[in-house]
PDB file of N, CA and C in Angstrom:
ATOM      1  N   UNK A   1     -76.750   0.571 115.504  1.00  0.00           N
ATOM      2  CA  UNK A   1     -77.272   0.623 114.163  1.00  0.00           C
ATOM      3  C   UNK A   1     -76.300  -0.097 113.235  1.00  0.00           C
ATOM      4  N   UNK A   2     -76.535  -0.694 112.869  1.00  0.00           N
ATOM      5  CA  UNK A   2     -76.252  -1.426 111.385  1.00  0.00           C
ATOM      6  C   UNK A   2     -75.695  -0.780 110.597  1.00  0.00           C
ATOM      7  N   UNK A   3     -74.132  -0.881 109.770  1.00  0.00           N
ATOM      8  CA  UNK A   3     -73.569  -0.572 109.022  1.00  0.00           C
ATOM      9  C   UNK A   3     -74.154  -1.488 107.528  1.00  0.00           C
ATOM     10  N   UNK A   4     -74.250  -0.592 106.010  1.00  0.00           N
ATOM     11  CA  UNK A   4     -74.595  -0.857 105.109  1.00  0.00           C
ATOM     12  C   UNK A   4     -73.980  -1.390 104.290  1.00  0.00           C
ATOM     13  N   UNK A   5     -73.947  -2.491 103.813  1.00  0.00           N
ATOM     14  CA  UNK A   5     -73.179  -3.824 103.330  1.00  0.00           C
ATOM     15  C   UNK A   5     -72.474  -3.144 102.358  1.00  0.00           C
ATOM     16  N   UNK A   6     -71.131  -3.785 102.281  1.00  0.00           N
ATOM     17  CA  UNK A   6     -70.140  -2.791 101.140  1.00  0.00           C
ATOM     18  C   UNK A   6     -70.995  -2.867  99.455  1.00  0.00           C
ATOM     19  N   UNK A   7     -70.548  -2.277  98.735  1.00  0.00           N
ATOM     20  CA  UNK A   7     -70.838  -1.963  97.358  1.00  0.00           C
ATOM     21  C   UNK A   7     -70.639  -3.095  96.244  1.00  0.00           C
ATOM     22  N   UNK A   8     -71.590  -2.967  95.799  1.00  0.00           N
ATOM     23  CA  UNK A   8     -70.935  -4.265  94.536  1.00  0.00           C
ATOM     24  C   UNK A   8     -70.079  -3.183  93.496  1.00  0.00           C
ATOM     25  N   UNK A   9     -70.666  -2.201  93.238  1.00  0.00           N
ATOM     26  CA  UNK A   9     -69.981  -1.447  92.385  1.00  0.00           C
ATOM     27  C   UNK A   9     -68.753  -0.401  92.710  1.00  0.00           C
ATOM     28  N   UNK A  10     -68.428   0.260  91.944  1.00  0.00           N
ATOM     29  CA  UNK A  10     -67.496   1.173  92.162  1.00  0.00           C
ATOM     30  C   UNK A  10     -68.201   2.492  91.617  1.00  0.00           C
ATOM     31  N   UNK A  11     -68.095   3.491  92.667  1.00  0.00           N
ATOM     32  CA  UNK A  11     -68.274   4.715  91.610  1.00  0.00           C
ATOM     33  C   UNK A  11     -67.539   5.638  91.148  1.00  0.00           C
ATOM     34  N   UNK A  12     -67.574   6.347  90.291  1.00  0.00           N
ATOM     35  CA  UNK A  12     -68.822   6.329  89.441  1.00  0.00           C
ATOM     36  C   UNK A  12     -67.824   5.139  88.312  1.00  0.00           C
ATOM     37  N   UNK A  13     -69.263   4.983  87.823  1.00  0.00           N
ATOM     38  CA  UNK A  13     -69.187   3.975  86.709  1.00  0.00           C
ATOM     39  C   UNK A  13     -70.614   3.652  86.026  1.00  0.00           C
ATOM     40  N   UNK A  14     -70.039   3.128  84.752  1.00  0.00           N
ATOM     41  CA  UNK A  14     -71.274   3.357  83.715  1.00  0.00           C
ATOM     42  C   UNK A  14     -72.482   1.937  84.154  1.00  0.00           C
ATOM     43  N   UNK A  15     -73.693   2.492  84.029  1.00  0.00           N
ATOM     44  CA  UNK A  15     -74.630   1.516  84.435  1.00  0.00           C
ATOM     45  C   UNK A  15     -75.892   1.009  83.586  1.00  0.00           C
ATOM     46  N   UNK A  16     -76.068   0.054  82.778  1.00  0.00           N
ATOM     47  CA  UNK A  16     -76.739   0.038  82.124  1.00  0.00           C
ATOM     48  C   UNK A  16     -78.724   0.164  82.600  1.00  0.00           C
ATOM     49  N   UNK A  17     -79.043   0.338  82.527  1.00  0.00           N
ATOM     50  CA  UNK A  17     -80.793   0.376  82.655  1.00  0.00           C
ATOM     51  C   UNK A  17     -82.047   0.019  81.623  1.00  0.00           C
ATOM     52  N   UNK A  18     -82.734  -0.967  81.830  1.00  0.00           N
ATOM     53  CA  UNK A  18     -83.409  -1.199  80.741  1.00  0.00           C
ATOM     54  C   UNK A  18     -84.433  -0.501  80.821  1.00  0.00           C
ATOM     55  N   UNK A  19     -85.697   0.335  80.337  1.00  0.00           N
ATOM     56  CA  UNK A  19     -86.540   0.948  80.256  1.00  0.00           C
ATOM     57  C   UNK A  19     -87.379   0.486  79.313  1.00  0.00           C
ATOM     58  N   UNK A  20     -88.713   0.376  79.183  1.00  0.00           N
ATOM     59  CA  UNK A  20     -90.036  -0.178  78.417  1.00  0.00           C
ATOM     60  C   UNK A  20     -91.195   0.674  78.470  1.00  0.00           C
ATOM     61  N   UNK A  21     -91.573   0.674  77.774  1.00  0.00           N
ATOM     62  CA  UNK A  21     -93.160   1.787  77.462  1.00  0.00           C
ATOM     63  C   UNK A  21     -93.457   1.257  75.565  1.00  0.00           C
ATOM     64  N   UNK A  22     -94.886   2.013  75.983  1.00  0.00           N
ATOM     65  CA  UNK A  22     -95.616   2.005  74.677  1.00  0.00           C
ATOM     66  C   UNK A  22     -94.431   2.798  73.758  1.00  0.00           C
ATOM     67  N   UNK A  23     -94.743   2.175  72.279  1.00  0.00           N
ATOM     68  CA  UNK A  23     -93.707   2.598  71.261  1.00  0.00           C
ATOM     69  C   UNK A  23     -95.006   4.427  70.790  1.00  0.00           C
ATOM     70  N   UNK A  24     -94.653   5.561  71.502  1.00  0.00           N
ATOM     71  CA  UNK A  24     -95.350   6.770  70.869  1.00  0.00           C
ATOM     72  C   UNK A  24     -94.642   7.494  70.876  1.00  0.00           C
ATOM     73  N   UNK A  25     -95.054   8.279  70.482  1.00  0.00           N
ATOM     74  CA  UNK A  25     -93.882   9.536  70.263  1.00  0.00           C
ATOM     75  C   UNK A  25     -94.080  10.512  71.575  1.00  0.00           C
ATOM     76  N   UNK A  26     -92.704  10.477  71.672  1.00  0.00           N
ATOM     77  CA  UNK A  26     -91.590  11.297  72.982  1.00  0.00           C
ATOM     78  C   UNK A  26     -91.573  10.600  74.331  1.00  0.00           C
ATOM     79  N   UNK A  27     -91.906   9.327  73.847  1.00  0.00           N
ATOM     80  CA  UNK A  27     -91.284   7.864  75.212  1.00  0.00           C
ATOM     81  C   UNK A  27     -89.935   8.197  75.260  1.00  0.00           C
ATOM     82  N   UNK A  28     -88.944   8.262  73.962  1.00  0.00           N
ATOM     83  CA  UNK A  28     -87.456   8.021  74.258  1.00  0.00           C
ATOM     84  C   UNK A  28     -87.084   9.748  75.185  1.00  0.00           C
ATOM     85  N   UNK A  29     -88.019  10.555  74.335  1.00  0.00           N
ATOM     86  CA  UNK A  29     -87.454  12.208  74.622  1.00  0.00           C
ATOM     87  C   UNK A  29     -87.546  12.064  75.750  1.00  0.00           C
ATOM     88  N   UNK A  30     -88.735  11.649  76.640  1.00  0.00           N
ATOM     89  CA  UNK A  30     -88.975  11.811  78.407  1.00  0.00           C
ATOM     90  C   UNK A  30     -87.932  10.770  78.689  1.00  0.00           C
ATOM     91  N   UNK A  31     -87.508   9.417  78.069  1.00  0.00           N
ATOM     92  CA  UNK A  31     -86.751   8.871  78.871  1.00  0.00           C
ATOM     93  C   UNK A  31     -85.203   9.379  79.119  1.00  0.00           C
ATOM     94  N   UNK A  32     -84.666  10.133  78.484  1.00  0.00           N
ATOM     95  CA  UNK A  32     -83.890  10.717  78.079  1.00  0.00           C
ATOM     96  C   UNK A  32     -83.559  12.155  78.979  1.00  0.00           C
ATOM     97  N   UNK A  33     -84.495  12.595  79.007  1.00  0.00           N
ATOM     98  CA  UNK A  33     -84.786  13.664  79.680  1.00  0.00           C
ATOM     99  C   UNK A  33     -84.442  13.616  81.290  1.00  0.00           C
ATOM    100  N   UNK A  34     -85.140  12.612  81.864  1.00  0.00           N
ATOM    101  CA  UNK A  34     -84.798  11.965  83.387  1.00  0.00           C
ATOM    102  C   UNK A  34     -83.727  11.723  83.721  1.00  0.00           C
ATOM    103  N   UNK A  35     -82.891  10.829  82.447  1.00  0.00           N
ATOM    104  CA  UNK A  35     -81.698   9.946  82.452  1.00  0.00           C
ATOM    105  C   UNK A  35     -80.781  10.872  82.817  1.00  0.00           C
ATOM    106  N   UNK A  36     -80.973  13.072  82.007  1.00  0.00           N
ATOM    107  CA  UNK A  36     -80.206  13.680  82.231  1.00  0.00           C
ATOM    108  C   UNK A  36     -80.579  14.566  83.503  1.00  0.00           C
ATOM    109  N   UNK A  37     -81.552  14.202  84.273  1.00  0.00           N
ATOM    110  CA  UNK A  37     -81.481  14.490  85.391  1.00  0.00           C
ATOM    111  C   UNK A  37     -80.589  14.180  86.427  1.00  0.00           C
ATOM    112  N   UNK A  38     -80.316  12.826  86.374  1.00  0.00           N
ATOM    113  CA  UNK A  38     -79.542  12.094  87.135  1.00  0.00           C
ATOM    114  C   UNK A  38     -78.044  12.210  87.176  1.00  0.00           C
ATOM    115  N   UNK A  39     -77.919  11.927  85.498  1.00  0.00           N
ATOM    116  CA  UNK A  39     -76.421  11.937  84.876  1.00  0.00           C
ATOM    117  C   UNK A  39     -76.534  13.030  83.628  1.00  0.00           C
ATOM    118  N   UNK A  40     -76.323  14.518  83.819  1.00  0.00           N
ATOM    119  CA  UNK A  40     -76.121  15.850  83.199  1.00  0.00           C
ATOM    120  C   UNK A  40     -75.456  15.803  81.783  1.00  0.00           C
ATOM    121  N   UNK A  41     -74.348  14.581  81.569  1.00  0.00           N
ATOM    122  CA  UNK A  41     -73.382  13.990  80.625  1.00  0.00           C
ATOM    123  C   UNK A  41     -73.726  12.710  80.342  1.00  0.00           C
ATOM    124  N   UNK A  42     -74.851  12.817  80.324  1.00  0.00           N
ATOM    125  CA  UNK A  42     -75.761  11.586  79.705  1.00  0.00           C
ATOM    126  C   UNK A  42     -75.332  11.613  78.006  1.00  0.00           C
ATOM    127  N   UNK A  43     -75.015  10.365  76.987  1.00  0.00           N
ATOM    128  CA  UNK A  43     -75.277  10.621  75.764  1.00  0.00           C
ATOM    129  C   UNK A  43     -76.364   9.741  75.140  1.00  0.00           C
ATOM    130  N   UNK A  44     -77.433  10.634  74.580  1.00  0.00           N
ATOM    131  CA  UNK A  44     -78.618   9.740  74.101  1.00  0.00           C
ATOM    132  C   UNK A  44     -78.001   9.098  72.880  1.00  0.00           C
ATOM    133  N   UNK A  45     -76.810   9.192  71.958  1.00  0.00           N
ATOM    134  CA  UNK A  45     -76.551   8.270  70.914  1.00  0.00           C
ATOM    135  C   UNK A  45     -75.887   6.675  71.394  1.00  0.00           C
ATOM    136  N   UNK A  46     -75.931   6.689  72.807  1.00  0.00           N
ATOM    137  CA  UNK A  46     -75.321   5.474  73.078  1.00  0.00           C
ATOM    138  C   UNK A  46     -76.474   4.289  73.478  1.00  0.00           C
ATOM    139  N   UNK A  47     -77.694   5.307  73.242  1.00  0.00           N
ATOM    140  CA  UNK A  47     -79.020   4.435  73.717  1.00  0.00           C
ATOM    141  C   UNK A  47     -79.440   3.159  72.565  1.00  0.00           C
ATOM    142  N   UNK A  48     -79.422   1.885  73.266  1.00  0.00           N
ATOM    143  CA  UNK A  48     -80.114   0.520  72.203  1.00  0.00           C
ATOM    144  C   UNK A  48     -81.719   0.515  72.346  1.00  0.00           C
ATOM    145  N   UNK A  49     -82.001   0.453  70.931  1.00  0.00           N
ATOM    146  CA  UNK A  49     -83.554   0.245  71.097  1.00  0.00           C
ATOM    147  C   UNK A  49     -83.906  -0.997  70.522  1.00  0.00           C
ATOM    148  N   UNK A  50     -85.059  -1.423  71.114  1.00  0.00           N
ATOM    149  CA  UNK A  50     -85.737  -3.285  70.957  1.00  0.00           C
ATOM    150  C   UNK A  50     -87.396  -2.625  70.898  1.00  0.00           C
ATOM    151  N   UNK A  51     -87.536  -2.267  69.661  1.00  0.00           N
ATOM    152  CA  UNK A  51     -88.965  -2.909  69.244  1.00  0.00           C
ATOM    153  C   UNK A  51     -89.483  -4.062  69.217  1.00  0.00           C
ATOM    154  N   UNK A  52     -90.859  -4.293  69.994  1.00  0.00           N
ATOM    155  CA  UNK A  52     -91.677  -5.373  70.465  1.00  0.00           C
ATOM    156  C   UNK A  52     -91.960  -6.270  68.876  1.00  0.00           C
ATOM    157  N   UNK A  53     -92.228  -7.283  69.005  1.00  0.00           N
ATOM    158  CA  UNK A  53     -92.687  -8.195  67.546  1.00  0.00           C
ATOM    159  C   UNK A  53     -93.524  -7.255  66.863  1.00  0.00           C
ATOM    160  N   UNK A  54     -94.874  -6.084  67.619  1.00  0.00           N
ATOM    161  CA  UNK A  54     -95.393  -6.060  66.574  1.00  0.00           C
ATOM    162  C   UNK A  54     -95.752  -4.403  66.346  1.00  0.00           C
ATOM    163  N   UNK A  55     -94.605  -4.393  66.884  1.00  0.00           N
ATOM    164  CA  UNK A  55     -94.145  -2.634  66.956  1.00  0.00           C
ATOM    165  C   UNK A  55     -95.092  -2.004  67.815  1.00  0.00           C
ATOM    166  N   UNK A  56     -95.961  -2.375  68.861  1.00  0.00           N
ATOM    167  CA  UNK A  56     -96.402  -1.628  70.152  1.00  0.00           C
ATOM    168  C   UNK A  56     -95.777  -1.005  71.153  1.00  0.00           C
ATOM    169  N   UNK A  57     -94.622  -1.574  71.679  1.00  0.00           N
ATOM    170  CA  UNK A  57     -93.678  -1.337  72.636  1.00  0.00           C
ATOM    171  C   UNK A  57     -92.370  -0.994  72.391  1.00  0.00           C
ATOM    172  N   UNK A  58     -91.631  -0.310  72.926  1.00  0.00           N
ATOM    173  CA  UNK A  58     -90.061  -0.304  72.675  1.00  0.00           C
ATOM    174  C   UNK A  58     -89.596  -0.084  74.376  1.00  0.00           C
ATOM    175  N   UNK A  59     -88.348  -0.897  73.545  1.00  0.00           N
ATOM    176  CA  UNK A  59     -87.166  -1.304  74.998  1.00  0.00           C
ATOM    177  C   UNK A  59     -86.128  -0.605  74.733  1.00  0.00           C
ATOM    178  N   UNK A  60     -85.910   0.253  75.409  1.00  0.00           N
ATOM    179  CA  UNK A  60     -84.675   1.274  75.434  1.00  0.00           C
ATOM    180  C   UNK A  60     -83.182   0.182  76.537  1.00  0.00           C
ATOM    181  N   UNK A  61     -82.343   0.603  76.012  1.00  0.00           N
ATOM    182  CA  UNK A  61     -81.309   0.148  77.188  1.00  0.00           C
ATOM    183  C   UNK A  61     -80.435   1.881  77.155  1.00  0.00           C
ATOM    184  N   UNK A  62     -80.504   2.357  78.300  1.00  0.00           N
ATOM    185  CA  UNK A  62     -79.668   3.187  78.622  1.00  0.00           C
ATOM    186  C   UNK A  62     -78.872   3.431  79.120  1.00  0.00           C
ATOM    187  N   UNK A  63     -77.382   4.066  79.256  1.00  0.00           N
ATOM    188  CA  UNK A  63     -76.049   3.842  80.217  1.00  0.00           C
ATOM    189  C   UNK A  63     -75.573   4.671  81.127  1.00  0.00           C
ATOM    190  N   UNK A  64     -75.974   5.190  81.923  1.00  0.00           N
ATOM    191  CA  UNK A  64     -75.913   6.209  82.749  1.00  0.00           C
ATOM    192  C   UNK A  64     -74.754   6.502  83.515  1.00  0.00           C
ATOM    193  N   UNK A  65     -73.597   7.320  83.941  1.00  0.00           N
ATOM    194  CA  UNK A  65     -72.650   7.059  85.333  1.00  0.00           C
ATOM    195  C   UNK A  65     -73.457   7.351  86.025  1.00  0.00           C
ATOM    196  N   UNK A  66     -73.098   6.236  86.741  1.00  0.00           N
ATOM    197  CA  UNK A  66     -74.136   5.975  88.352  1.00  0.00           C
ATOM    198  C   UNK A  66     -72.527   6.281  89.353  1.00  0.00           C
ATOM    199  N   UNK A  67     -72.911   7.373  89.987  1.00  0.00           N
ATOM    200  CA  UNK A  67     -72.129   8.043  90.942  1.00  0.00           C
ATOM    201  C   UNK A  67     -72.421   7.673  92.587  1.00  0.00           C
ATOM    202  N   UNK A  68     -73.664   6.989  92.916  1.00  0.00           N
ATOM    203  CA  UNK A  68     -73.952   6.340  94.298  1.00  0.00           C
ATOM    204  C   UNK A  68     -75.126   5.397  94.140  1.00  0.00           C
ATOM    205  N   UNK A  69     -75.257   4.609  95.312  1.00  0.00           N
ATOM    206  CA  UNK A  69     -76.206   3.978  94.959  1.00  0.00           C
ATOM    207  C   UNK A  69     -77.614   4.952  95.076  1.00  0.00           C
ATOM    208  N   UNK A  70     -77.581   5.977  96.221  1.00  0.00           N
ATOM    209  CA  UNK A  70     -78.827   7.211  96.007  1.00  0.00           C
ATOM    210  C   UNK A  70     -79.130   7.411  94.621  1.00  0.00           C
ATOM    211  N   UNK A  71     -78.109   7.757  94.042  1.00  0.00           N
ATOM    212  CA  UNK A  71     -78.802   8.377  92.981  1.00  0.00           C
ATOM    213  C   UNK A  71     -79.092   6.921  92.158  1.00  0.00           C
ATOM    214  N   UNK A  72     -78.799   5.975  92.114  1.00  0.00           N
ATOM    215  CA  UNK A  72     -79.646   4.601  91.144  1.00  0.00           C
ATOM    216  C   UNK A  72     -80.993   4.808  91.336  1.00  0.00           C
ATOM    217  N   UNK A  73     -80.876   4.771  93.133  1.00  0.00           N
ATOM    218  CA  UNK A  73     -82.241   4.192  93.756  1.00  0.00           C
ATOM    219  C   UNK A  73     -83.297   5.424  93.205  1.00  0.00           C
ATOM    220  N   UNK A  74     -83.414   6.793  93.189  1.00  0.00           N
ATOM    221  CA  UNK A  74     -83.931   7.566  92.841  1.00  0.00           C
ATOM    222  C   UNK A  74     -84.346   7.680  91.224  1.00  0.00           C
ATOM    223  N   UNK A  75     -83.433   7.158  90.725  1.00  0.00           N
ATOM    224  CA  UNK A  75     -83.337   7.477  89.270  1.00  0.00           C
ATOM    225  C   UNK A  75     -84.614   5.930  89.019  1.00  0.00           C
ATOM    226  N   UNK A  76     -84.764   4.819  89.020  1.00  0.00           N
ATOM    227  CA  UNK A  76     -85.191   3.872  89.127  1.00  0.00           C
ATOM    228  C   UNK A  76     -86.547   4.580  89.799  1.00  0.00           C
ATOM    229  N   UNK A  77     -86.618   4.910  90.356  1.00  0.00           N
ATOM    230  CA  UNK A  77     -88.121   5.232  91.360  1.00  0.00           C
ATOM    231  C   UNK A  77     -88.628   6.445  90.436  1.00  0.00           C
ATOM    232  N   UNK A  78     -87.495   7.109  90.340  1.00  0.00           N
ATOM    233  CA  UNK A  78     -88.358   8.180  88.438  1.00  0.00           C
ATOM    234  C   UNK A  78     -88.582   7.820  87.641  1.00  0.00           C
ATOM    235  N   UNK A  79     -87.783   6.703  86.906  1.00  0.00           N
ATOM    236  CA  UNK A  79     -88.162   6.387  85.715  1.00  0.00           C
ATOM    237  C   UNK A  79     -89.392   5.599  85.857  1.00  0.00           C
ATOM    238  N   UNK A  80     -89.962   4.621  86.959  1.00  0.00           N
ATOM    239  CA  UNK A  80     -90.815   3.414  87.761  1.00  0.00           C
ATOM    240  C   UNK A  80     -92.395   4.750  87.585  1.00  0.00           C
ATOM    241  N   UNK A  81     -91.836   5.732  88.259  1.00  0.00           N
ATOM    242  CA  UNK A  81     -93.316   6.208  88.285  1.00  0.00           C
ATOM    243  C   UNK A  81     -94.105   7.503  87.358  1.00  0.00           C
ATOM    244  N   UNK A  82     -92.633   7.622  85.801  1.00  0.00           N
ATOM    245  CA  UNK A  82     -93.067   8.090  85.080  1.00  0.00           C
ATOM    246  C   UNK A  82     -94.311   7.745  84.105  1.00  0.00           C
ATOM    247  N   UNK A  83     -95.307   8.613  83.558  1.00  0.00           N
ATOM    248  CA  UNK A  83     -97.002   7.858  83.264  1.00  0.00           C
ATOM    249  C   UNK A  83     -96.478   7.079  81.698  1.00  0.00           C
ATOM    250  N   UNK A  84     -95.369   7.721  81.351  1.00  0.00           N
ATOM    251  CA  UNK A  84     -94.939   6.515  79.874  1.00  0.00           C
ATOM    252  C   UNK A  84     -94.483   5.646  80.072  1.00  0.00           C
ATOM    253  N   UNK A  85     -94.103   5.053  81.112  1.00  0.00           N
ATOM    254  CA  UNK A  85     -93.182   3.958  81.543  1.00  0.00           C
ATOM    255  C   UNK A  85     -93.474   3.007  82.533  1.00  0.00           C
ATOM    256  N   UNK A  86     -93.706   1.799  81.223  1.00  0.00           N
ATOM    257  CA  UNK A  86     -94.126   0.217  82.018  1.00  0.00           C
ATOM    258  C   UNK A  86     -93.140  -0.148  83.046  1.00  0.00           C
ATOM    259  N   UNK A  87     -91.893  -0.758  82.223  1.00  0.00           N
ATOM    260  CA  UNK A  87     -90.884  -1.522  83.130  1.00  0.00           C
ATOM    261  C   UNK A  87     -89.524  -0.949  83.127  1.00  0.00           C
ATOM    262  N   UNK A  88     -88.975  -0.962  84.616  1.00  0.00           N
ATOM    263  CA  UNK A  88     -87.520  -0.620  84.283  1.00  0.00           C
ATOM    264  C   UNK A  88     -86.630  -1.641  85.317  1.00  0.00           C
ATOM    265  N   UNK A  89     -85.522  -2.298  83.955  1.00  0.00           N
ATOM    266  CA  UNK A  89     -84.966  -2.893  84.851  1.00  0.00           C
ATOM    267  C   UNK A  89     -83.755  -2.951  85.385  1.00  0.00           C
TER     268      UNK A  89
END
């Protein structure tokens, strides 16, 4: 069996994540909410927001410590198949 190619990262360390959904109310609260699933010492004041040209959408960037790559890959596959949430990148 195949050993798993070394790490680009180091952990833990802070990881940025972009997140997208319709601009309604409690997109950021649920995104937020997940983020502290993952990372417990999550701070939502460090979150950047990017409203779309015509204020439909908002782009969150969030910073998470990412402690393995499991927990990225999971956290990404929650935020991917939450029903408020278009894109995460």
């Amino acid at each position: 069996m195949a050993e798993a190619p070394p790490s680009l990262l180091d952990y833990p360390s802070p990881f940025p994540i972009k997140v997208m959904g319709a601009a309604v109310e409690g997109f950021e609260q649920a995104v937020i909410a997940v983020a502290r699933q993952f990372d417990p010492d999550f701070d939502a004041s460090t979150i950047e927001r990017r409203p779309s040209g015509k204020g439909n959408y908002l782009g969150l960037t969030i910073t998470v410590t990412a402690t393995s790559r499991e927990q990225l890959d999971e956290l990404y596959r929650t935020l991917s198949t939450h029903p408020m949430v278009k894109v995460v990148l």
